[in-house]
Protein backbone atom coordinates (compact mmCIF):
# COMPACT_ATOMS: atom_id res chain seq x y z
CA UNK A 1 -6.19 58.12 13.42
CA UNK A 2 -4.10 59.50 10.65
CA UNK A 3 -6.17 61.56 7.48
CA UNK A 4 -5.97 59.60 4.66
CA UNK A 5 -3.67 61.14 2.25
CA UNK A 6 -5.29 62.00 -1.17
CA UNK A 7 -3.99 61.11 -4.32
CA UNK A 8 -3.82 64.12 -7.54
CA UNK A 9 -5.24 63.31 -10.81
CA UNK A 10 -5.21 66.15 -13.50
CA UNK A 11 -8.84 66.16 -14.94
CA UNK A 12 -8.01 64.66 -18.37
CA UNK A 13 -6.53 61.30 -15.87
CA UNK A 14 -9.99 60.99 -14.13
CA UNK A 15 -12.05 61.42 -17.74
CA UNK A 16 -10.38 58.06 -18.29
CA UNK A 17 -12.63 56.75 -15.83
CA UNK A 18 -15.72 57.27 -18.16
CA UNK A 19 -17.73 53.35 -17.74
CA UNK A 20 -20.07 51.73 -15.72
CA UNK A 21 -17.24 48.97 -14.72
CA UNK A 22 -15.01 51.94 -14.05
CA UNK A 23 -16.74 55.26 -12.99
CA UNK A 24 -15.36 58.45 -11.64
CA UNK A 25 -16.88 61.92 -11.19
CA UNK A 26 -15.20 65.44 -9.83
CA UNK A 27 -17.58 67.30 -7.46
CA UNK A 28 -16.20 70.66 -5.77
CA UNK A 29 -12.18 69.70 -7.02
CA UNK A 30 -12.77 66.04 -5.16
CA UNK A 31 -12.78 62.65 -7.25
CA UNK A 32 -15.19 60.27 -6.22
CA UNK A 33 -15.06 56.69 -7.19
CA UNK A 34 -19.23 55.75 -8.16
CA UNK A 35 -18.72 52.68 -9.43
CA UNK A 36 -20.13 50.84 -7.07
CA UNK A 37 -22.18 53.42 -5.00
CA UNK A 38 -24.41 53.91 -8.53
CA UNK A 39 -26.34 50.21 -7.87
CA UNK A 40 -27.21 51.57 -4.18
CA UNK A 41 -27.96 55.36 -5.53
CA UNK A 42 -31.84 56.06 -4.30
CA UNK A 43 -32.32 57.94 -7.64
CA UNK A 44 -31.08 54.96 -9.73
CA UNK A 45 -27.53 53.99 -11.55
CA UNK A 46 -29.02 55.87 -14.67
CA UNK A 47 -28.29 59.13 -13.04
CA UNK A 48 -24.79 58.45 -13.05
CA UNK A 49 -24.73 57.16 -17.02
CA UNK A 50 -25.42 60.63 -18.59
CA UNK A 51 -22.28 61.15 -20.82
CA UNK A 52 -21.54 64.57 -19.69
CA UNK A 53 -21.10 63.32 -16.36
CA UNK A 54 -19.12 60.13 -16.73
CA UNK A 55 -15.80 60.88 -15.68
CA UNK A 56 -16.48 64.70 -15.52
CA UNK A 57 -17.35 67.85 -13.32
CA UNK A 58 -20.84 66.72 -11.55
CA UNK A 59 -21.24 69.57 -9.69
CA UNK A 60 -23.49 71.68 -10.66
CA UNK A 61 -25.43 68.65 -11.48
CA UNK A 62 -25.15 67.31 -7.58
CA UNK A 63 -26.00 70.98 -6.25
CA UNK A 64 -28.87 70.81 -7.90
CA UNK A 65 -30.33 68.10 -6.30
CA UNK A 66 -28.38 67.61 -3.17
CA UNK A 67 -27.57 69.63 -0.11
CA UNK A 68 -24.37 70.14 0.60
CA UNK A 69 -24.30 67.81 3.93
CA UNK A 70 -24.91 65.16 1.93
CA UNK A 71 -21.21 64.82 1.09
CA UNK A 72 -20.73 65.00 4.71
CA UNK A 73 -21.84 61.33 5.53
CA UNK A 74 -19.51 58.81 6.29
CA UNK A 75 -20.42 56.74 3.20
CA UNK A 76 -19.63 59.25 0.90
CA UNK A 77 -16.72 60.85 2.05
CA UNK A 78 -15.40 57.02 1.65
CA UNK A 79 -16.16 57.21 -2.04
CA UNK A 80 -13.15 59.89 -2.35
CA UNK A 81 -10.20 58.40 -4.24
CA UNK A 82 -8.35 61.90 -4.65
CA UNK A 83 -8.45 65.67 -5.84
CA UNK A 84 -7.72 67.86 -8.62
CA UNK A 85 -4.20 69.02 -8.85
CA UNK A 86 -3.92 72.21 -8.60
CA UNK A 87 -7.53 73.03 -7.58
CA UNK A 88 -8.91 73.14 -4.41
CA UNK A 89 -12.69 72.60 -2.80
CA UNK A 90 -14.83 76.27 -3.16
CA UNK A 91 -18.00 74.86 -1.17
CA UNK A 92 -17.78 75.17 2.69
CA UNK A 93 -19.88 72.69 5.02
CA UNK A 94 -21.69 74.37 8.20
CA UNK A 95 -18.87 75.61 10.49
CA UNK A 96 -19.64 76.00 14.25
CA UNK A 97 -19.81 78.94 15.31
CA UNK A 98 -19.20 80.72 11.83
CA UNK A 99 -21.32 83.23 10.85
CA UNK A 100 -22.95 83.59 7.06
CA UNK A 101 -21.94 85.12 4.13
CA UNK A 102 -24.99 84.94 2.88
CA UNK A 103 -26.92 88.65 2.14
CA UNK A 104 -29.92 88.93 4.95
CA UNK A 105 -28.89 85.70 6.57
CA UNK A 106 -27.26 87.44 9.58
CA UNK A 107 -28.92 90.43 11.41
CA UNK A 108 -27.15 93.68 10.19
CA UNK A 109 -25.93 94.11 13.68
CA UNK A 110 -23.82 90.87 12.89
CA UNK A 111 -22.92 91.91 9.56
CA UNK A 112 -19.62 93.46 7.70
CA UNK A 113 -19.40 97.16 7.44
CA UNK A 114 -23.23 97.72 9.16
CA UNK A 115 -23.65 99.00 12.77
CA UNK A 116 -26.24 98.91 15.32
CA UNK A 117 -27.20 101.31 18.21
CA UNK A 118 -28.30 98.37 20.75
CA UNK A 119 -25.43 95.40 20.48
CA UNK A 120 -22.11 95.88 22.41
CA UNK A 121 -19.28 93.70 22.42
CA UNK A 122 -20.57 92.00 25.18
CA UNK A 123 -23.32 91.09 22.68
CA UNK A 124 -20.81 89.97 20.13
CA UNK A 125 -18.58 87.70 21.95
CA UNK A 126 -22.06 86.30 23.74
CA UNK A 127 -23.40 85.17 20.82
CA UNK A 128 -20.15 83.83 19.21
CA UNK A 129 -20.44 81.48 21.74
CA UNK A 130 -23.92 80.44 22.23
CA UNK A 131 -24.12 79.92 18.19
CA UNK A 132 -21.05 77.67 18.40
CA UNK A 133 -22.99 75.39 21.35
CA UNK A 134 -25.74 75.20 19.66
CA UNK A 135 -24.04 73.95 16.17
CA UNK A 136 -22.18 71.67 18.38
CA UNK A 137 -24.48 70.56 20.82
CA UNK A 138 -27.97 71.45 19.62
CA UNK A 139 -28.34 70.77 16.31
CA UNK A 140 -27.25 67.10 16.06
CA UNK A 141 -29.41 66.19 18.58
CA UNK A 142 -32.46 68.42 16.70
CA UNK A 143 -31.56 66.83 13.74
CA UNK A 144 -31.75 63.59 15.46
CA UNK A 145 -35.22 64.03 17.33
CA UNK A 146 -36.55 65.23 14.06
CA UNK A 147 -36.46 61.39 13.08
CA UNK A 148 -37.24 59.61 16.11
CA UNK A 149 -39.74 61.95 18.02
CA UNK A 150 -38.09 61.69 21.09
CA UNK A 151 -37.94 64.44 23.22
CA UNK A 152 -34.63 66.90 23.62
CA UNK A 153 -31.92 64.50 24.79
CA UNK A 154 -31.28 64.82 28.54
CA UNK A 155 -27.46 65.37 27.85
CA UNK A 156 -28.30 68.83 26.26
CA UNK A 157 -30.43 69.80 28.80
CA UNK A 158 -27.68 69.20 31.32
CA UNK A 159 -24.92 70.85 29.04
CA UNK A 160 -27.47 73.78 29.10
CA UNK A 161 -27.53 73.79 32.62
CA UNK A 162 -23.91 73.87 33.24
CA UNK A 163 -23.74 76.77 31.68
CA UNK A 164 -26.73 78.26 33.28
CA UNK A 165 -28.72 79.20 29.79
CA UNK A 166 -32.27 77.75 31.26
CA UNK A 167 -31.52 80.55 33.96
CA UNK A 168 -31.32 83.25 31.03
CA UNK A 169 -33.77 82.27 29.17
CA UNK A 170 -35.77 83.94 31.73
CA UNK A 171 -34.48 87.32 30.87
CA UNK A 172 -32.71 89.20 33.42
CA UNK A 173 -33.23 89.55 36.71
CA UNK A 174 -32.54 88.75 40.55
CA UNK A 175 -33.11 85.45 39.53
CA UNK A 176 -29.32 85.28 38.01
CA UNK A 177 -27.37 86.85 40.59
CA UNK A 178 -24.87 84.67 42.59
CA UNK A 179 -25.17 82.51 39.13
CA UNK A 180 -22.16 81.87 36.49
CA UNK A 181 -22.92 82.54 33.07
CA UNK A 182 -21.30 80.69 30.12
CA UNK A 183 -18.45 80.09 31.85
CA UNK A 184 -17.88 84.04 33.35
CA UNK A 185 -18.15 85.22 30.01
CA UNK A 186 -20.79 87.53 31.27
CA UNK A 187 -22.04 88.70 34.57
CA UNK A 188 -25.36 88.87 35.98
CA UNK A 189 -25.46 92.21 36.11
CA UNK A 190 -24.26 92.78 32.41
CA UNK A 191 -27.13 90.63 31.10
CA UNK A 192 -30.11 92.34 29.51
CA UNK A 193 -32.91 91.36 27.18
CA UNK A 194 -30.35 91.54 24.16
CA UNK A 195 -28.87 88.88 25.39
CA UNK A 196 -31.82 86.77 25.93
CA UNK A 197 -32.58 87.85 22.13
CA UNK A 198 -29.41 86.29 21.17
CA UNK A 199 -30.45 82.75 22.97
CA UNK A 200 -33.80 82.50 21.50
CA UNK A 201 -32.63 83.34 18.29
CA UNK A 202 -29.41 81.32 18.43
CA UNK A 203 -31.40 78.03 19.65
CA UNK A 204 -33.94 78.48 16.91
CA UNK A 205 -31.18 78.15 14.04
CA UNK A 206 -31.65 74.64 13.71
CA UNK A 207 -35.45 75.36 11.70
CA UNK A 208 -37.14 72.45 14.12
CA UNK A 209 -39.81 74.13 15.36
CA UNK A 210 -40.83 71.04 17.44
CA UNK A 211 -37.68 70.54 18.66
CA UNK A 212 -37.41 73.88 19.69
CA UNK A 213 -40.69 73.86 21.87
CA UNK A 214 -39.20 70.26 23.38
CA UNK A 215 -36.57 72.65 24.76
CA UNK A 216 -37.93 73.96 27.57
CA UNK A 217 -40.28 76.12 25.89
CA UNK A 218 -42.82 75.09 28.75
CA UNK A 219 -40.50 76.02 31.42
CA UNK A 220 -39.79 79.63 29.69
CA UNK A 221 -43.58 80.03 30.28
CA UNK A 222 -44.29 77.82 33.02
CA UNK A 223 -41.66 78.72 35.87
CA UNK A 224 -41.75 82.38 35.61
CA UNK A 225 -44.88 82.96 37.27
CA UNK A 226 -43.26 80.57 40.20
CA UNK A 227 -41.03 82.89 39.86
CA UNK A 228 -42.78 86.27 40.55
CA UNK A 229 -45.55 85.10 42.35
CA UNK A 230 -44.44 81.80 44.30
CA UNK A 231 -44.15 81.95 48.47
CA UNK A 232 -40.31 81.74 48.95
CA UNK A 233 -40.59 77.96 50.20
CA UNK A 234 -41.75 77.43 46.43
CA UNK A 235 -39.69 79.25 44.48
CA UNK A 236 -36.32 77.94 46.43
CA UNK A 237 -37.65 74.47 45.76
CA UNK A 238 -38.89 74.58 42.50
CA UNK A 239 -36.69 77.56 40.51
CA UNK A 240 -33.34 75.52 41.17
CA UNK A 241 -34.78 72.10 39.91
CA UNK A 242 -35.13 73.57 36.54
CA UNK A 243 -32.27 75.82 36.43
CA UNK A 244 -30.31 72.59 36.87
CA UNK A 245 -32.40 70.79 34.77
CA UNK A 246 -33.17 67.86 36.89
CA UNK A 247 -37.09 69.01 36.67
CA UNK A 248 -39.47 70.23 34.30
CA UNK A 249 -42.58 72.36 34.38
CA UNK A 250 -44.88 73.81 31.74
CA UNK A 251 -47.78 76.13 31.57
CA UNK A 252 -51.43 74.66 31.57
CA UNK A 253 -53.83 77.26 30.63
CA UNK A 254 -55.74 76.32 27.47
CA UNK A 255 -58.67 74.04 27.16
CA UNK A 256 -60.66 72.74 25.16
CA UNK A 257 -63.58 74.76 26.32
CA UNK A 258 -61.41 77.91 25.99
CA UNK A 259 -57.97 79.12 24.74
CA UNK A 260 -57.65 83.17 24.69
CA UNK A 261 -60.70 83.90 26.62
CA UNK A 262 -59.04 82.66 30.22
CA UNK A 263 -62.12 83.51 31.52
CA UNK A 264 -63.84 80.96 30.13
CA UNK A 265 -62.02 77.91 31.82
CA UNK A 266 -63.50 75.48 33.34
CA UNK A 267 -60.70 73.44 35.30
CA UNK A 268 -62.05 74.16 39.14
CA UNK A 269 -60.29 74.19 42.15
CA UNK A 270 -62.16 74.38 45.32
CA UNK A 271 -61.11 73.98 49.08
CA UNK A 272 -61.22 71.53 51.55
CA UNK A 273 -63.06 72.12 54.50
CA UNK A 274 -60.16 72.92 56.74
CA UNK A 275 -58.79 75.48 53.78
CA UNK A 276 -55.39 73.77 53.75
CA UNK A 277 -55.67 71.84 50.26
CA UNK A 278 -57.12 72.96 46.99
CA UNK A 279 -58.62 70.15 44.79
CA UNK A 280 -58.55 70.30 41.33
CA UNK A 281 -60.42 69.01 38.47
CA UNK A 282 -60.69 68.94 34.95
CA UNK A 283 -58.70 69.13 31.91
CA UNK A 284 -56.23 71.08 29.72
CA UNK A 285 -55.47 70.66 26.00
CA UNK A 286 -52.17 71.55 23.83
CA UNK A 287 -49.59 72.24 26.43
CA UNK A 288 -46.52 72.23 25.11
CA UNK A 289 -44.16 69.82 27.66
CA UNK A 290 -47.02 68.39 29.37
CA UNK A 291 -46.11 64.98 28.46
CA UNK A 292 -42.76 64.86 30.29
CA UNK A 293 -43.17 67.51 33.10
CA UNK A 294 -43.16 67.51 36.71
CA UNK A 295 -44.66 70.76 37.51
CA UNK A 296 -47.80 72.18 36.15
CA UNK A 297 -48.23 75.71 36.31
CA UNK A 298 -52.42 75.54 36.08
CA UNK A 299 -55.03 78.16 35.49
CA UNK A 300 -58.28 77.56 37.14
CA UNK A 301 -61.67 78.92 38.02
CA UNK A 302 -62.05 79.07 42.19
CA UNK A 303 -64.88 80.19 44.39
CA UNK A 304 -63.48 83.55 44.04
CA UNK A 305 -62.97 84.16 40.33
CA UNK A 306 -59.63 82.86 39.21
CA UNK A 307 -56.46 81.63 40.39
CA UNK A 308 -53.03 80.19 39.40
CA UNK A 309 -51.79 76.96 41.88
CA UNK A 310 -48.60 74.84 40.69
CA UNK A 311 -49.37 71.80 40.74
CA UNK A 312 -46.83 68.45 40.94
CA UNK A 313 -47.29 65.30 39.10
CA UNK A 314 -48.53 62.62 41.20
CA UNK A 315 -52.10 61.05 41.87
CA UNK A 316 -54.89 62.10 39.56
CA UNK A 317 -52.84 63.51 37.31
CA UNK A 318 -52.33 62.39 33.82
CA UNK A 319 -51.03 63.28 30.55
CA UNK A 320 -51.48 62.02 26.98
CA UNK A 321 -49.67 63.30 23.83
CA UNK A 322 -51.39 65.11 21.08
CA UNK A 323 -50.58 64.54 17.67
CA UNK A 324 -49.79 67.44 16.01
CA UNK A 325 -48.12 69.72 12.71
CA UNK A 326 -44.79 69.18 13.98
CA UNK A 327 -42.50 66.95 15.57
CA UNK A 328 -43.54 64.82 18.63
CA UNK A 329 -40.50 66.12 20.39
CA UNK A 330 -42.44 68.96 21.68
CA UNK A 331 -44.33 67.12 24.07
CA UNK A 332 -47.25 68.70 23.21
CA UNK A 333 -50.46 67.12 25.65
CA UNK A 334 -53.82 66.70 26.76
CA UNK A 335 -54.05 66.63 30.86
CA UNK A 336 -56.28 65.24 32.95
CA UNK A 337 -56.65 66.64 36.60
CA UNK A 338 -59.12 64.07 38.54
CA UNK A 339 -59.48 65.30 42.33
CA UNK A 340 -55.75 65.75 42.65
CA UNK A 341 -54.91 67.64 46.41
CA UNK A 342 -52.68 70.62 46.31
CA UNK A 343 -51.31 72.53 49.21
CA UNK A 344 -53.07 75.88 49.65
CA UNK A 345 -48.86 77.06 49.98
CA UNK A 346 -48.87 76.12 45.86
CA UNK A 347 -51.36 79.11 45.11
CA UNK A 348 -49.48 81.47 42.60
CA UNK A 349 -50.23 85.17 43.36
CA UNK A 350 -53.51 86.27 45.37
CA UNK A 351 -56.58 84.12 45.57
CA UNK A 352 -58.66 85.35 42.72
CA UNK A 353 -55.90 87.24 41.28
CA UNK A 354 -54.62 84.72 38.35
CA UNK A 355 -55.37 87.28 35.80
CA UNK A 356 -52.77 89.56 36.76
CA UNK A 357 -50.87 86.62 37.00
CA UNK A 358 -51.18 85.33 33.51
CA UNK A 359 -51.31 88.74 32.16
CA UNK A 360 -48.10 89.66 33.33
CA UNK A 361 -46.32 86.57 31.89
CA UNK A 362 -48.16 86.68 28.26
CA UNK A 363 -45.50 89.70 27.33
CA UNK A 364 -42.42 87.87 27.98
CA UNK A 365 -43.77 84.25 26.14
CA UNK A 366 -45.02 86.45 22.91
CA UNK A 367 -41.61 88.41 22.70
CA UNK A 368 -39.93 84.93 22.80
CA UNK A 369 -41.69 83.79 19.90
CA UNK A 370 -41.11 87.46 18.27
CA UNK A 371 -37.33 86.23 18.50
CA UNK A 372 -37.41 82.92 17.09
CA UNK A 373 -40.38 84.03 14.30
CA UNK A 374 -37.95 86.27 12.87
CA UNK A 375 -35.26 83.90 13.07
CA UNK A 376 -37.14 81.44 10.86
CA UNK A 377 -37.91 84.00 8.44
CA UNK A 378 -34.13 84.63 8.23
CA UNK A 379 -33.28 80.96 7.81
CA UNK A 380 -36.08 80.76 5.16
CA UNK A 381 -34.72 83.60 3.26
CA UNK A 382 -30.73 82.20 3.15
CA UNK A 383 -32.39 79.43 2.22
CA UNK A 384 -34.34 80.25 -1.01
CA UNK A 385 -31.25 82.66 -1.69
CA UNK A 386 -28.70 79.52 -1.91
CA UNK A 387 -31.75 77.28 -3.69
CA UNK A 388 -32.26 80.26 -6.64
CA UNK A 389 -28.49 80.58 -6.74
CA UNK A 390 -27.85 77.19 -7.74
CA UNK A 391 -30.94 75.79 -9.15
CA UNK A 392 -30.55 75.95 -13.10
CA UNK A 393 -34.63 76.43 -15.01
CA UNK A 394 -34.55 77.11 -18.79
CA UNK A 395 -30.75 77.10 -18.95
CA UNK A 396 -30.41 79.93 -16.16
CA UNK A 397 -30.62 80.29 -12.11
CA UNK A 398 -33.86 80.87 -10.67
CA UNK A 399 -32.74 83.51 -9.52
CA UNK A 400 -32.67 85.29 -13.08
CA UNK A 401 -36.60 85.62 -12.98
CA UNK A 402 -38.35 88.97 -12.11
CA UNK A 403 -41.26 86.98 -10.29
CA UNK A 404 -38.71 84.69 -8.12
CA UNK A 405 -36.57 88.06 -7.41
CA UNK A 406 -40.04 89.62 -6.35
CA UNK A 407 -40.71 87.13 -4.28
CA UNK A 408 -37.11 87.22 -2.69
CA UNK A 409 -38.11 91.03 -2.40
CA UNK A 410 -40.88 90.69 -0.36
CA UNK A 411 -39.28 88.29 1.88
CA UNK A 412 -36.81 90.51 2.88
CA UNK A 413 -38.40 93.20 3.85
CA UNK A 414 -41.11 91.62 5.75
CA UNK A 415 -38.00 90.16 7.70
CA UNK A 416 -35.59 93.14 8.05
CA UNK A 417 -38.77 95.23 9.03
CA UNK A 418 -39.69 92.74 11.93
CA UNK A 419 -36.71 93.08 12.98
CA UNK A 420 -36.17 96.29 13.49
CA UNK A 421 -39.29 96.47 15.46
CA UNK A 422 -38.31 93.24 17.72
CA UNK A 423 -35.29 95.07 18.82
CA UNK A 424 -36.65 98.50 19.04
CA UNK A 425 -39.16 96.64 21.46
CA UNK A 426 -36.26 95.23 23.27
CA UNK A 427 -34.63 98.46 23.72
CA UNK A 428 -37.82 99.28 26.26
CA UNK A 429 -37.66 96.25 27.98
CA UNK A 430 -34.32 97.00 28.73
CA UNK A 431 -35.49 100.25 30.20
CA UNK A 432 -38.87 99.52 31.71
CA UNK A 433 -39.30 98.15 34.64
CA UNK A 434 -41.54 94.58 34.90
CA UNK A 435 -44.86 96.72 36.06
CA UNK A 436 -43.85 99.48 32.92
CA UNK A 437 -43.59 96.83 30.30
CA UNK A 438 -47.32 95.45 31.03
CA UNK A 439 -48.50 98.81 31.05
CA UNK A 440 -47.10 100.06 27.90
CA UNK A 441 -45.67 97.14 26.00
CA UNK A 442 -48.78 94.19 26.05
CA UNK A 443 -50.12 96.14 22.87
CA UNK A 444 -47.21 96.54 20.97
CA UNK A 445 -45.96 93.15 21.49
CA UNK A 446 -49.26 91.79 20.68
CA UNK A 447 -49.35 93.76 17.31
CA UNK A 448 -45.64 92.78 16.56
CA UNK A 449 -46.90 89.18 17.16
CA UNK A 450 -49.38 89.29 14.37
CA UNK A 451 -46.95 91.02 12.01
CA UNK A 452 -44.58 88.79 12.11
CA UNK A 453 -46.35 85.26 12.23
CA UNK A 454 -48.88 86.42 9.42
CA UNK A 455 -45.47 87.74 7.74
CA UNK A 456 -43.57 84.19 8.20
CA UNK A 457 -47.03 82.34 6.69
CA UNK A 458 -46.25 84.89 3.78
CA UNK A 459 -42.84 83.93 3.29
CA UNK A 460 -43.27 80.37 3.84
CA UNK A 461 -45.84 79.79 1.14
CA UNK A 462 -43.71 82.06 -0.86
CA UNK A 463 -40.45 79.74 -0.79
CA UNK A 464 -42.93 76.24 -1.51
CA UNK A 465 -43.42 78.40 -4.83
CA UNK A 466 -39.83 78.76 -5.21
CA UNK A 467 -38.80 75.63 -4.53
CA UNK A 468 -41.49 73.31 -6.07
CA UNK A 469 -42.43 69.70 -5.79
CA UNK A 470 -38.96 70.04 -2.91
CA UNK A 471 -40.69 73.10 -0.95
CA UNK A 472 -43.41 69.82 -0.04
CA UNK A 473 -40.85 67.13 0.75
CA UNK A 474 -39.68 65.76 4.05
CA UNK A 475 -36.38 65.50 3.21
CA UNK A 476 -33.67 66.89 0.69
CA UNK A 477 -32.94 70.05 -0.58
CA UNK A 478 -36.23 71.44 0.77
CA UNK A 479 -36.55 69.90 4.06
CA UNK A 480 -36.40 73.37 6.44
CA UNK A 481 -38.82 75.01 3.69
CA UNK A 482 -41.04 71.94 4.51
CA UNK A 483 -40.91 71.88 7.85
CA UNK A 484 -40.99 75.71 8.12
CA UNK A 485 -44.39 76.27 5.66
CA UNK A 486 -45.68 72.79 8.20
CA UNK A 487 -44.64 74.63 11.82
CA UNK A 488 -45.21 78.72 10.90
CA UNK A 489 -49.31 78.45 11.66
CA UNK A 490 -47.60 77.30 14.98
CA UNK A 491 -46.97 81.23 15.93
CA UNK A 492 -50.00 82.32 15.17
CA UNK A 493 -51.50 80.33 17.64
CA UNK A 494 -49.20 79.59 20.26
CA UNK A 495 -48.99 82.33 22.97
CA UNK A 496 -52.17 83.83 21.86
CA UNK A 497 -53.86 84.01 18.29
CA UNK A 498 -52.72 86.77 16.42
CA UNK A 499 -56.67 88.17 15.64
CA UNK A 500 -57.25 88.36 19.18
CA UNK A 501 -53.28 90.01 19.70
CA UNK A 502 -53.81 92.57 16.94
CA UNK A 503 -57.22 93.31 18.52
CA UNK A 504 -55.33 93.54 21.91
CA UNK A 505 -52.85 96.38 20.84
CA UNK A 506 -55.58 98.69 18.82
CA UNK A 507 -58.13 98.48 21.86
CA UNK A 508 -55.04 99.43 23.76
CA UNK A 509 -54.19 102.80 21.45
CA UNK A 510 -57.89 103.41 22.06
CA UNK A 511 -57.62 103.93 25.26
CA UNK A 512 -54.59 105.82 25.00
CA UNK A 513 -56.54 108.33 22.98
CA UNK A 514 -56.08 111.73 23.83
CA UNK A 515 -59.92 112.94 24.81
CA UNK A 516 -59.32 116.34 22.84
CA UNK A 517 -58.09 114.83 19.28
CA UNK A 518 -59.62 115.90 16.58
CA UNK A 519 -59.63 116.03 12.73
């Protein structure tokens, strides 16, 4: 279809357009005709009947209580009768694949004129690319599930796939060799744990936190100890359905009897007489995925102490969802295991041995979350940057005020500083093997956890107090501040409470302790 070609008016032509029979406004060098549209306007024709706006420049007006997408929408691009001659638009929509121009919006490594010692080009052109699927792919469908609760759309999961991203999300590894990645744009052997920074930090830019989990946050956490510990008949079975995305698994640890203390749990598996099935009862509580998955990846107490067995949806097993904080689209669940018979073949690891098991996986899941808590940190900050930019209070911006600045301040540097230590973090990983990292990394990780998701509750109570009566509304110009200050306490919990982590890496430096250090 042919654009519509756009008439010029000079601004003194559309100020003849100055009554309610005949209404015009100029927003961002565009004329749009209101005439109509200001019967059907949520906030009321009266909005539109201020003098100073009737047939003149709204825009200042509109950015102060619209987002810019709003413009966006079908039925108000429509409204558009023409331009300003000789003037053209200033304000940019979201771009995919563009980066920010915003200050602190983009890491530094990303940024104009600053330089980092870990990224490559490699890591350049990879995330150039994963940022533009995810503006293109992800995000309307996040938006999307926001509103209906559904879970992550099938079609993105198997866009995902083609591309082999569920693959990386499991860091590198065997696991990706023979595999194409985005297309060829990297090999297997070229990916590290920079890359996998990139993914969880590009596919948390949308600021759904639900949505985000829906995404096969279970099988992040679920499939690796398949993975590591699985017989091969498993793993080639099981590893490929959910690289492909044609199956899903999640991790079902917690309980309601117990959540960090694993040793607590009371799901049992014992035996059957001939040894060749193990049968499992009882129940698990807030797994994320449970409600759509076809593999559960199951702590539970044996004869012997305590093991991990993968078990597959089928009889005596079933799910409910769990109303929670954030969106539905998470899957979050409550499981029921009622004398359901697994193959022996299914145990995980040794007999007795699920601690090692589990222990070895909780590094990689609270690193993941280390990614994307920064990430919505960052998003919060552009966020309340733009807001105090544009928002006019006693006749100036917002951002004008020492105590708004100071709060700005504090963002920032609770961001900038968790990032730094993320990627410092990273830079081990990427030269520690598997058995290294859980020796010398569970403690660090664990403290960085806390940091940063007692850091993000910081900020996001911070930017409510920025942004007002919008900082507690669904929708509008505060909608990610909403959602964000709704979803942060989801951090602090998820992947291990952040008492218990912080606990976890200072009982680790104590044993590290040097026997002849003194004062």
């Amino acid at each position: 279809m042919a654009t519509k070609q756009l008439k010029e008016f000079t601004r003194e032509e559309v100020a003849q357009h100055n009554k309610p029979d005949d209404l015009w406004i100029i927003i961002d060098a565009k004329v749009y005709d209101v005439t109509r549209f200001k019967n059907m306007h949520p906030g009321g024709a009266f909005v539109f009947l201020d003098e100073e706006l009737m047939g003149q420049d709204a825009t200042e007006t509109f950015y102060g209580l619209h987002r810019h997408e709003v413009l966006e929408k079908p039925q108000f691009i429509r409204l558009v009768v023409g331009t300003i001659k000789d003037e053209k638009p200033q304000i940019v929509g979201r771009v995919p694949g563009a980066l920010s121009k915003v200050p602190y919006a983009e890491p530094t490594w990303l940024s104009e004129g600053y330089h980092s010692p870990y990224f490559t080009e490699s890591h350049k052109r990879f995330q150039k690319v994963v940022r533009k699927f995810v503006d293109e792919v992800v995000f309307p469908d996040a938006m999307a599930r926001e509103e209906d609760g559904k879970r992550p759309s099938l079609s993105v999961i198997e866009k995902m796939a083609e591309l082999n991203i569920h693959a990386m999300r499991m860091g590198p590894g065997k696991h990706l060799k023979g595999l194409k990645l985005m297309n060829g744009l990297i090999t297997p052997e070229e990916f590290d744990y920079f890359h996998e920074l990139i993914i969880n930090q590009e596919f948390a830019r949308h600021g759904q936190r639900g949505y985000g989990d829906g995404l096969n946050a279970g099988g992040i956490i679920g499939l690796p100890p398949v993975m590591n510990f699985g017989s091969p008949e498993i793993r080639d079975k099981v590893v490929p359905e959910v690289f492909s995305g044609k199956k899903f698994i999640c991790l079902a640890i917690s309980e309601a009897f117990a959540g960090s203390d694993v040793q607590g749990l009371k799901t049992y598996a014992k035996k059957t007489e001939d040894g060749k099935f193990w049968i499992v009862n009882g129940t698990k509580k807030w797994i994320t995925n449970g409600t759509f998955c076809d593999y559960f990846t199951v702590g539970c107490r044996t004869d012997d102490g305590f093991t991990v067995i993968l078990v597959e949806r089928g009889e005596g097993v079933e799910t409910k969802p769990i109303k929670t904080a954030y969106s539905p689209t998470a899957g979050t669940s409550y499981i029921t295991f009622e004398n359901v018979k697994v193959p022996v073949e299914n145990t995980l690891g040794p007999e007795g041995g699920g601690i090692f098991v589990m222990l070895s996986n909780f590094n990689h899941e609270r690193w993941m979350i280390c990614c994307s808590a920064v990430l919505a940190q960052r998003l919060c900050v552009e966020e309340c940057l733009k807001w105090t930019n544009q928002r006019k209070a006693f006749g100036k911006p917002l951002n004008s005020q020492a105590v708004v600045r100071s709060k700005i301040a504090g963002m920032i540097a609770r961001l900038e500083s968790g990032q730094a230590w993320l990627e410092n973090i990273t830079h081990q990983m990427n030269n520690m093997s598997y058995k290294e990292q859980s020796k010398y990394l569970a403690g660090p990780i664990g403290l960085l956890k806390m940091y940063l998701t007692r850091s993000g509750q910081d900020t996001a109570r911070d930017a409510v107090q920025i942004f007002g009566g919008r900082g507690i509304t669904r929708t509008g110009m505060g909608k990610y501040i909403e959602h964000y200050h709704r979803a942060a306490p989801f951090d602090a919990i998820l992947g291990g409470a952040e008492d218990v982590l912080g606990d976890l890496g200072v009982r680790q430096a104590i044993r590290n302790m040097p026997k002849n250090a003194r004062l």
